[in-house]
Protein backbone atom coordinates (compact mmCIF):
# COMPACT_ATOMS: atom_id res chain seq x y z
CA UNK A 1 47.53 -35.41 7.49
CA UNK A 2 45.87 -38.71 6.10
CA UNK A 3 42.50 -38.60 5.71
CA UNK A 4 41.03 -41.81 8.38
CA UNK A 5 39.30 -44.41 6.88
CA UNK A 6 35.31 -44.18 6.53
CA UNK A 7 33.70 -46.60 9.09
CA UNK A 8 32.62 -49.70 8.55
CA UNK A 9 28.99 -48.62 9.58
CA UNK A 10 28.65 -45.95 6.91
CA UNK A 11 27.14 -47.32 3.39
CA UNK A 12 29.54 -46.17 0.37
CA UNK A 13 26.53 -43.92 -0.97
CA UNK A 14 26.63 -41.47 2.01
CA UNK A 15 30.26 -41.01 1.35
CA UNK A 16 31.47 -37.23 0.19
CA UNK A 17 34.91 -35.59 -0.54
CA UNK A 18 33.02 -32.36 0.29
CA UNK A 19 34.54 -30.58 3.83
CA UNK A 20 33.87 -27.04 4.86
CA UNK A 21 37.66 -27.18 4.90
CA UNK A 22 38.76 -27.89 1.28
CA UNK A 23 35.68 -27.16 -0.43
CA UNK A 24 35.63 -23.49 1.14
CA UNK A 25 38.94 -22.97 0.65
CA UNK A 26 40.85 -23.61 4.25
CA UNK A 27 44.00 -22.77 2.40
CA UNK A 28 43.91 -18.49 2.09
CA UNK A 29 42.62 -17.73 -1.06
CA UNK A 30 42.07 -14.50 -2.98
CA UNK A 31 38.69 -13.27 -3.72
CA UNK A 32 36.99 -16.58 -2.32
CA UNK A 33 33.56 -17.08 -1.54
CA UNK A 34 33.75 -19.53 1.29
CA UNK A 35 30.04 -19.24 1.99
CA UNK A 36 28.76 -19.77 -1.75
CA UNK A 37 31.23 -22.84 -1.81
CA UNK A 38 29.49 -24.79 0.81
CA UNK A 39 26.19 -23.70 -0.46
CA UNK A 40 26.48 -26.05 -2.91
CA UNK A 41 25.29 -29.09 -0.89
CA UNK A 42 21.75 -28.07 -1.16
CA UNK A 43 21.52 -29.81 -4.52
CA UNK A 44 23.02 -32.88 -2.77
CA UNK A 45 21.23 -35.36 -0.19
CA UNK A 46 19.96 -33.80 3.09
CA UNK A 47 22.92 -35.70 5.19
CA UNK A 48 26.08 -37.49 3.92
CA UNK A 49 29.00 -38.28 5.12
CA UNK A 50 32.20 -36.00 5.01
CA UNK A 51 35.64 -37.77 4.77
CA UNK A 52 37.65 -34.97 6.26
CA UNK A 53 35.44 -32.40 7.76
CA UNK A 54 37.83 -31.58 10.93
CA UNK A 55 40.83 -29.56 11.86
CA UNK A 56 41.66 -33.18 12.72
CA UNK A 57 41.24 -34.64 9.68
CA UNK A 58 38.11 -36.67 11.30
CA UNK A 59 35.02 -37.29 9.02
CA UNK A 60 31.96 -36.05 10.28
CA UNK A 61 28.06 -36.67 9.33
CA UNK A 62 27.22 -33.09 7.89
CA UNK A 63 22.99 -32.04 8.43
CA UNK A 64 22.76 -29.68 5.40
CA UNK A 65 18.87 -29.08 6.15
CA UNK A 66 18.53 -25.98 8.75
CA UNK A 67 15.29 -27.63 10.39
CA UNK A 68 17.86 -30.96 11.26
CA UNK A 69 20.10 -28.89 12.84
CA UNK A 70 17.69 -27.36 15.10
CA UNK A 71 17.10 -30.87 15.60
CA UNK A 72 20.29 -31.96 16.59
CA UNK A 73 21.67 -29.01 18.25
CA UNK A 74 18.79 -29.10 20.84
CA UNK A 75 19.21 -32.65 21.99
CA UNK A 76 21.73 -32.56 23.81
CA UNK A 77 21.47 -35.72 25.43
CA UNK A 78 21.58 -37.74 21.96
CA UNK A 79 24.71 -35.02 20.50
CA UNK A 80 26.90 -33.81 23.23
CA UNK A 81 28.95 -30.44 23.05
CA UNK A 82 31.79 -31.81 24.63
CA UNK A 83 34.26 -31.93 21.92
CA UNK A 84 37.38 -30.28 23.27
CA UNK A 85 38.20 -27.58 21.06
CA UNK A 86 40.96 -25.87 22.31
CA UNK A 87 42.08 -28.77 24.26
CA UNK A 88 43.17 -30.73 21.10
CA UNK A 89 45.19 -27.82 20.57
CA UNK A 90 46.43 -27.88 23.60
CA UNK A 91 47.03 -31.87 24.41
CA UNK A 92 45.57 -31.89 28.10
CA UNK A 93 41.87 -32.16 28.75
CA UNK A 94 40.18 -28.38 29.59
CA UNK A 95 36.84 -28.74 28.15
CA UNK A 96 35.71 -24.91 27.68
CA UNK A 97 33.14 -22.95 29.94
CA UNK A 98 30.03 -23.94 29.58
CA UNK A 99 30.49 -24.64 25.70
CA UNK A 100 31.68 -28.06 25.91
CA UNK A 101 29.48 -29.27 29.05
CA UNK A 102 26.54 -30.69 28.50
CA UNK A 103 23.55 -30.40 31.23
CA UNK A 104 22.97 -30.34 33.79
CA UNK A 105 26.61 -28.90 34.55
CA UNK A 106 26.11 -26.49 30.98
CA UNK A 107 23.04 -25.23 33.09
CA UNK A 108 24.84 -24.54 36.09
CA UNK A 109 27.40 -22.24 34.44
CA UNK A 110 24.83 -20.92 32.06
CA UNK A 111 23.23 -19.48 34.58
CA UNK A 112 26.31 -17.87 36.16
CA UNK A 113 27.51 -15.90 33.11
CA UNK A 114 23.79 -15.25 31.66
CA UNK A 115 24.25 -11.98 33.82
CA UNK A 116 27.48 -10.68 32.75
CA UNK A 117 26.17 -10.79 28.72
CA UNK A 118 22.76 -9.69 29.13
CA UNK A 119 20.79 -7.21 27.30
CA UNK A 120 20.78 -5.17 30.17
CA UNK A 121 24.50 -5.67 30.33
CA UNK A 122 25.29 -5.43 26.76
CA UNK A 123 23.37 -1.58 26.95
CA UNK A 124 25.62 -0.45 29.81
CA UNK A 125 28.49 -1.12 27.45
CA UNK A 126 27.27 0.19 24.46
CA UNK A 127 28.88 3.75 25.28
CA UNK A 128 31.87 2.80 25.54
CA UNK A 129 31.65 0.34 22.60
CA UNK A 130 30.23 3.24 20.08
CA UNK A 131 33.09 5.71 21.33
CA UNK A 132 35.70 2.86 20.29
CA UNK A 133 34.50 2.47 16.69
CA UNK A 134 34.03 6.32 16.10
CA UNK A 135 37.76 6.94 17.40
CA UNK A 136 39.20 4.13 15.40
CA UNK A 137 37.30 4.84 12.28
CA UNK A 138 38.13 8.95 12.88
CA UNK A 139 41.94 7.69 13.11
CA UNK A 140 41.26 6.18 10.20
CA UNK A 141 39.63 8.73 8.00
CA UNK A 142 42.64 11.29 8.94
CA UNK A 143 45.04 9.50 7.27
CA UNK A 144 44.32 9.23 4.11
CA UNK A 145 41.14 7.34 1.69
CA UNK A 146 42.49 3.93 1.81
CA UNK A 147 43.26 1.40 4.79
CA UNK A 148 43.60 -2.19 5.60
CA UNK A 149 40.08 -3.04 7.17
CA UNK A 150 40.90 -6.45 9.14
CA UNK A 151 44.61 -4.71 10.36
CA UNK A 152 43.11 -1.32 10.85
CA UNK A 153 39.69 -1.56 12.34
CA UNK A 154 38.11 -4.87 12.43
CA UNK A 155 40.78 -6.36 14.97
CA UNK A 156 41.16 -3.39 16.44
CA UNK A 157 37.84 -2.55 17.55
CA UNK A 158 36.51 -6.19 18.65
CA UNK A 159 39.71 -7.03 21.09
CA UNK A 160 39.46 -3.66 22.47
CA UNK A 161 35.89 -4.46 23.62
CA UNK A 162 37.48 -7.94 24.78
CA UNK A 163 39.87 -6.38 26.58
CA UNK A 164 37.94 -3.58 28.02
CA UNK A 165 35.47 -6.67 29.34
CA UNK A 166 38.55 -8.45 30.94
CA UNK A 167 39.33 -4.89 32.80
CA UNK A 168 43.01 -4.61 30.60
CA UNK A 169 44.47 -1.94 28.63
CA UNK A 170 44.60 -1.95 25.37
CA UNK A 171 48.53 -1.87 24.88
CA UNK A 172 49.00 -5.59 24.04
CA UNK A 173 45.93 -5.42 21.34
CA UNK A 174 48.01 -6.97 18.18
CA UNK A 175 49.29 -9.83 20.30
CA UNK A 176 46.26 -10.75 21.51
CA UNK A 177 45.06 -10.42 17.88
CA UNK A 178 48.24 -12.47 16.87
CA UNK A 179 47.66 -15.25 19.42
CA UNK A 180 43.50 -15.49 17.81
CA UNK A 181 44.37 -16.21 14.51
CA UNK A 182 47.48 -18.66 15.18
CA UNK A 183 45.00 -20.61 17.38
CA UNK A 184 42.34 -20.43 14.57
CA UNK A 185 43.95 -20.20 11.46
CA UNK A 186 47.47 -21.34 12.30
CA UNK A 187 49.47 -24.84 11.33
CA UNK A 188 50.40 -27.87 13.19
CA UNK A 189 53.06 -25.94 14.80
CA UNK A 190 51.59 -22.31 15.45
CA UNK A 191 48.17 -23.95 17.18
CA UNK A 192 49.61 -25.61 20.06
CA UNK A 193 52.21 -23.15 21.09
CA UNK A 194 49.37 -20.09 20.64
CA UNK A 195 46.88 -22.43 23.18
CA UNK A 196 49.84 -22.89 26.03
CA UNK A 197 50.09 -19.18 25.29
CA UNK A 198 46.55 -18.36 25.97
CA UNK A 199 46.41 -20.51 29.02
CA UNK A 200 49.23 -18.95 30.10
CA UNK A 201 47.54 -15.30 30.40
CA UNK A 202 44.10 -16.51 31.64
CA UNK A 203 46.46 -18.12 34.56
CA UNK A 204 48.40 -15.11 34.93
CA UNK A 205 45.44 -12.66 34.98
CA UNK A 206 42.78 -15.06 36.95
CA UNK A 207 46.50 -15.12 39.80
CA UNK A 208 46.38 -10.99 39.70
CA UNK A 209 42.53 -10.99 40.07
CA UNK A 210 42.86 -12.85 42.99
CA UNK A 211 45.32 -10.29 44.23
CA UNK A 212 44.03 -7.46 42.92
CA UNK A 213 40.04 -7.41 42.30
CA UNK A 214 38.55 -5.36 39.83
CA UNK A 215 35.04 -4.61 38.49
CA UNK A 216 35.32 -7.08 35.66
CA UNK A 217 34.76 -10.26 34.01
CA UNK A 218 37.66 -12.02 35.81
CA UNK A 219 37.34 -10.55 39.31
CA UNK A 220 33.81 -12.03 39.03
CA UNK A 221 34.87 -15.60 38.02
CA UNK A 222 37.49 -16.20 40.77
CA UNK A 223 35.26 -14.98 43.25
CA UNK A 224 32.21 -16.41 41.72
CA UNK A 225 30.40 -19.68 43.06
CA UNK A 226 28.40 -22.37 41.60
CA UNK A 227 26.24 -24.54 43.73
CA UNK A 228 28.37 -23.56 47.05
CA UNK A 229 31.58 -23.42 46.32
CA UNK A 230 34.68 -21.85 44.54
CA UNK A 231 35.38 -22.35 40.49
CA UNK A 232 38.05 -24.65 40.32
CA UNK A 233 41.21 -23.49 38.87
CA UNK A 234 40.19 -25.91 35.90
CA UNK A 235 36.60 -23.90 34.99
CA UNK A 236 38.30 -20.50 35.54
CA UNK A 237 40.62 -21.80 32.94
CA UNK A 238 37.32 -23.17 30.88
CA UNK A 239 35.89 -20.15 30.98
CA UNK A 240 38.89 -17.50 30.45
CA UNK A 241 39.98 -19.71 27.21
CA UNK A 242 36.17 -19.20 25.63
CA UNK A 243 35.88 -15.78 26.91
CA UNK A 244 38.88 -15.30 24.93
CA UNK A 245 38.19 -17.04 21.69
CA UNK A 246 35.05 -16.33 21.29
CA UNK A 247 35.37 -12.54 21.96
CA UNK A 248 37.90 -12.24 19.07
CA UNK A 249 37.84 -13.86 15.49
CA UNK A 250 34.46 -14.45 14.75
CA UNK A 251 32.89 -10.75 15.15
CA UNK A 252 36.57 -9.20 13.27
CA UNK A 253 35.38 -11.78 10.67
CA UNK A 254 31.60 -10.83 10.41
CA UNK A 255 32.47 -7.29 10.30
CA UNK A 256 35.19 -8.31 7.65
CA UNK A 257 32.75 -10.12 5.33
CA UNK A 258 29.92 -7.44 5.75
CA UNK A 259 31.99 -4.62 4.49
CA UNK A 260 33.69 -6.98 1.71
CA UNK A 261 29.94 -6.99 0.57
CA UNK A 262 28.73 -3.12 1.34
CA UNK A 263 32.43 -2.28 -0.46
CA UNK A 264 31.00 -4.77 -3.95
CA UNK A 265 27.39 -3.84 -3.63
CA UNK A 266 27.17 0.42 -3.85
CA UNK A 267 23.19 0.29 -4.22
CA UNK A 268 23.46 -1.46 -0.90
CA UNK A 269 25.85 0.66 0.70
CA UNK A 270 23.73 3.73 -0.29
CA UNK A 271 21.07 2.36 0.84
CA UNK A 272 22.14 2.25 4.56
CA UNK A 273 23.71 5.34 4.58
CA UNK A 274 20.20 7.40 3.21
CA UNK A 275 18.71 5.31 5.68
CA UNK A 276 20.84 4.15 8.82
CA UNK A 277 17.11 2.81 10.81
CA UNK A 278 17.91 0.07 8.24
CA UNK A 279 20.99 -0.88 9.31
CA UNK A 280 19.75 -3.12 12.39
CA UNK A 281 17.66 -5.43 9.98
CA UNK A 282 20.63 -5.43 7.41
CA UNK A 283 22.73 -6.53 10.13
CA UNK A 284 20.67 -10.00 10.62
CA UNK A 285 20.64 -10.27 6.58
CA UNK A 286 24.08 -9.91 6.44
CA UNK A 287 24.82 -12.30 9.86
CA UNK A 288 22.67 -15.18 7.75
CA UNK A 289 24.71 -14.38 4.51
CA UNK A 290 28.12 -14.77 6.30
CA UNK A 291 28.12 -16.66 9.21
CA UNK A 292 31.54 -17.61 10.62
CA UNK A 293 31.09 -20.69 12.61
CA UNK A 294 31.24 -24.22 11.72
CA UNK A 295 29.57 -26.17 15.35
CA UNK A 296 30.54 -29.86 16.08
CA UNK A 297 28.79 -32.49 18.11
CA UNK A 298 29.05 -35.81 19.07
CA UNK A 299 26.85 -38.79 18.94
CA UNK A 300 25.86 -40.13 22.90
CA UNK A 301 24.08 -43.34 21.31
CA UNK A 302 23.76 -45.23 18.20
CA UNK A 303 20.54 -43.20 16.39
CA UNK A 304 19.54 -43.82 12.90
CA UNK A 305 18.34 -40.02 11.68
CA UNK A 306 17.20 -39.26 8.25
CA UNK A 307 18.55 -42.36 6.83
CA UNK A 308 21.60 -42.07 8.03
CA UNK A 309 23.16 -44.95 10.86
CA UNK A 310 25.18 -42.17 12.93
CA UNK A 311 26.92 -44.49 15.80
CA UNK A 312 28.09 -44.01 18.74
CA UNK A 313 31.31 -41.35 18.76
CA UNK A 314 30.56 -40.04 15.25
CA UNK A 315 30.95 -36.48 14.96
CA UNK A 316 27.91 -34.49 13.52
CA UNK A 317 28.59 -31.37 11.31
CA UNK A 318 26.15 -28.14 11.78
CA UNK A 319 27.70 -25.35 9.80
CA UNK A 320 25.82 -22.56 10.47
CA UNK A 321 27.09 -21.35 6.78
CA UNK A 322 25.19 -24.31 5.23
CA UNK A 323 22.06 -24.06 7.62
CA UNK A 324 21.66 -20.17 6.61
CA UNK A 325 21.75 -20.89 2.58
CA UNK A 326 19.22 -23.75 3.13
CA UNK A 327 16.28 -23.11 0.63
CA UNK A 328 13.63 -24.45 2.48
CA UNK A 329 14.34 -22.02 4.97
CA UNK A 330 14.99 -19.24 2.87
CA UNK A 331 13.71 -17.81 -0.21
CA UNK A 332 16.76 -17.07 -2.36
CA UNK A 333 19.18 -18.09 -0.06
CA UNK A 334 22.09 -16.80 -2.25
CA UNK A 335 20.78 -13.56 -2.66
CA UNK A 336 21.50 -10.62 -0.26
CA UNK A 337 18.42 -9.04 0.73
CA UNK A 338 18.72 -6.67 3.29
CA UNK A 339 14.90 -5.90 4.02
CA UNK A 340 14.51 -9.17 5.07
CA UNK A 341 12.40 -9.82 7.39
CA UNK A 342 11.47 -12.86 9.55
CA UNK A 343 15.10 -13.57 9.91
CA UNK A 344 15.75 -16.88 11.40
CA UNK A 345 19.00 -17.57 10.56
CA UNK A 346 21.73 -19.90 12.51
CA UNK A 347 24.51 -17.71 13.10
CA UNK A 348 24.46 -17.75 16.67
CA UNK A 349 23.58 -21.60 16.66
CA UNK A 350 20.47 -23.16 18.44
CA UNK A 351 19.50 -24.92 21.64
CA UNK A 352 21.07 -24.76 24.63
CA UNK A 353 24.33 -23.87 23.91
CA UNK A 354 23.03 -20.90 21.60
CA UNK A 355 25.66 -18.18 21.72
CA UNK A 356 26.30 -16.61 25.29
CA UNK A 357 27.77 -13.49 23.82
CA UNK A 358 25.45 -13.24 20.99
CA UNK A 359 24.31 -9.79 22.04
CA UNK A 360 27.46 -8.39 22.55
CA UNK A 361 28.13 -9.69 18.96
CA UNK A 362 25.53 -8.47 17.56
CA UNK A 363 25.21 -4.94 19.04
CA UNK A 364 29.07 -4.19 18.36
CA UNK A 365 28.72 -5.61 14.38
CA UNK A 366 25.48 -3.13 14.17
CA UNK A 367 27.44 -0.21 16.02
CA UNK A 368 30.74 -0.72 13.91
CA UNK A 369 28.53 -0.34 10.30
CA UNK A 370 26.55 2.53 12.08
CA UNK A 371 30.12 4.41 13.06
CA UNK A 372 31.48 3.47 9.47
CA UNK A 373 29.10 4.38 7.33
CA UNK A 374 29.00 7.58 9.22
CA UNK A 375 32.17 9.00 8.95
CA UNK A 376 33.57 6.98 5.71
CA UNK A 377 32.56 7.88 2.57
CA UNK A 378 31.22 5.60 -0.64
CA UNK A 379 33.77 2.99 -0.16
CA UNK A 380 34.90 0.08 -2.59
CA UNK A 381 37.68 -2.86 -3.08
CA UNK A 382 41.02 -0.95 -3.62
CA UNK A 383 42.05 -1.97 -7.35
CA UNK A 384 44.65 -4.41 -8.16
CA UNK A 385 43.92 -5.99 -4.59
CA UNK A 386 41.96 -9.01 -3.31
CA UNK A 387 40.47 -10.21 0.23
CA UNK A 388 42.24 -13.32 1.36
CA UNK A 389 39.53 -15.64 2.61
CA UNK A 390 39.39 -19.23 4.12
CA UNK A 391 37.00 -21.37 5.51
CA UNK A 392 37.48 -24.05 8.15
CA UNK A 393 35.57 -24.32 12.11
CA UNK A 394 35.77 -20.24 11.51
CA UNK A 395 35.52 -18.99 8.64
CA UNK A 396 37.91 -15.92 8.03
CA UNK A 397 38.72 -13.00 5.91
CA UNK A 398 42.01 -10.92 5.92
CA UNK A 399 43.86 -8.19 3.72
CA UNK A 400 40.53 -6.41 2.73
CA UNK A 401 42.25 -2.82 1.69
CA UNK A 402 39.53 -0.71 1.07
CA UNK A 403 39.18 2.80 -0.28
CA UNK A 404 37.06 5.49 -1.06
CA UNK A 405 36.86 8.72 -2.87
């Protein structure tokens, strides 16, 4: 795809080749660092602009300073959310659920699912989310001392809890798995046809809900209303398609990259297991270190900010990746530490549109180091292997075969 001119509007000196993309390796690569690789802009200027920082190939402004991005991800009125994701994919407007609405109608749905992923909520399901890891990781440990992480637990465990929140059965796990990481991860060819997919099966099981209600999270949405009447088949779709992206990838991936690191750092990975109370503070460490999602917004109104002349229909870059190694923020931002405390990292974004599911996220990556810890022993990257990783709007790891002795 040809990278699209710079506009006129942005001065030569603000120009970069750098693109979480390219620079963090969107192509797989072994052994990568995808997070270290976009580090780098720290030593740079606070805000520049990217040539090619889109699936797209669109250039976007890219805030590299964690306290700008708080900045610009809680205006919403200057940077909307209302991007359409998955319907580029797709090629048909469906903005997603409240994601990509900005207020008052973000509010409006907000407030509707705010229930459903509650604390209170997210407790109730902890049971059932514990008992999940401990039988895949006890499946795991009975069949030998070595095992594909991503393939064999990872996946496994995160769309069962997706599925198990959607009221299904866990029989059609690897295609939903499948369907994630073509949408994600996939070509020119493998996006679109995973999307039509995907909206396929929210329309199929949002029909059957209708049909046949259930106590869960799609019974509640068809027979849900906002401000006096019925969803419309368009925000059931809205909502299914986020439900179902977000609930997949980007916890597989965080759970992915944390045990790449427990797996190269032993002291570490003793540490938690002589003292488990640790692990819930290690868990925010390690969700600053290796955060998986790159968020987008767009410019409402020409606004000169730090310097820079963003216009109209610019897009603004606010990795969370880059926001979490910023050094004003942090001290030693590339270093690992998991006592520390004070934690404000960016993973789950800021403002408004902060993560809806961010306790469900973070309670299932806690409970899945908990269970495998527990039950696996001292653990490290199989020899003669290497974890593919990639960067991009998610960043990703795969093919992480660990073992242990």
């Amino acid at each position: 795809m040809a990278t699209p001119p710079v506009p006129d509007h942005v001065p030569p000196e603000m120009v970069s080749d750098f693109s979480v993309f390219t620079s963090a390796g969107m192509a797989p690569t072994p052994n990568g660092d995808p997070h270290a690789a976009v580090a780098c802009v720290h030593s740079g200027p606070p805000i520049f602009y990217s040539r090619s920082n889109t699936r797209d190939g669109r250039g976007a402004w890219v805030i590299t300073r964690a306290s700008d991005q708080r900045r610009v991800l809680q205006d919403a009125e200057t940077f909307s959310s209302n991007r359409r994701i998955f319907a580029s994919a797709l090629g048909e407007d469906l903005p997603m659920v409240p994601l990509e609405l900005d207020p008052p109608a973000h509010g409006v749905f907000r407030s509707l699912l705010n229930p459903l992923l509650s604390p209170k909520r997210v407790k109730e399901l902890e049971p059932a989310v514990r008992e999940r890891a401990s039988a895949l990781i006890d499946r795991i440990a009975a069949s030998g001392k070595s095992c594909d992480v991503m393939k064999d637990f990872a996946f496994p465990f995160t769309v069962n809890i997706f599925l198990r929140f959607l009221g299904l059965p866990d029989d059609r796990l690897d295609t939903f798995a499948g369907w994630a990481k073509d949408l994600l991860h996939g070509d020119d060819v493998r996006r679109p046809a995973a999307a039509k997919t995907i909206l396929a099966f929210i329309d199929e099981l949002a029909a059957m809900r209708r049909k046949e209600p259930a106590d869960d999270f799609m019974t509640f949405i068809v027979q849900a209303k906002v401000e006096g009447r019925w969803l419309t088949d368009q925000e059931v779709r809205g909502i299914g398609v986020l439900v179902f992206i977000a609930g997949l990838d980007t916890v597989a991936a965080a759970i992915g990259f944390d045990l790449a690191y427990l797996a190269r750092n032993l002291k570490d990975q003793q540490l938690l297991r002589s003292e488990p109370d640790r692990i819930g503070l290690a868990t925010e460490e390690l969700l600053r270190a290796y955060p998986t999602i790159q968020l987008i917004r767009v410019a409402t109104k020409d606004i000169d900010f730090e310097g820079a002349p963003i216009r109209k229909g610019d897009y603004v870059s606010c990795a969370t990746m880059i926001a979490n190694r910023d050094p004003a923020e942090f001290e030693c931002p590339n270093t690992v530490d998991l006592g520390r405390e004070d934690n404000r990292h960016a993973a789950f974004g800021y403002g408004p549109h902060r993560c809806l599911g961010s306790h469900l996220a973070r309670r299932e990556i806690v409970i899945g180091l908990e269970e495998w810890l527990a039950r696996i022993p001292q653990f490290r990257i199989k020899k003669g292997t290497a974890p593919i990783t990639s960067g991009g709007h998610v960043f990703g790891i795969e093919n992480l075969i660990l073992d242990w002795f």
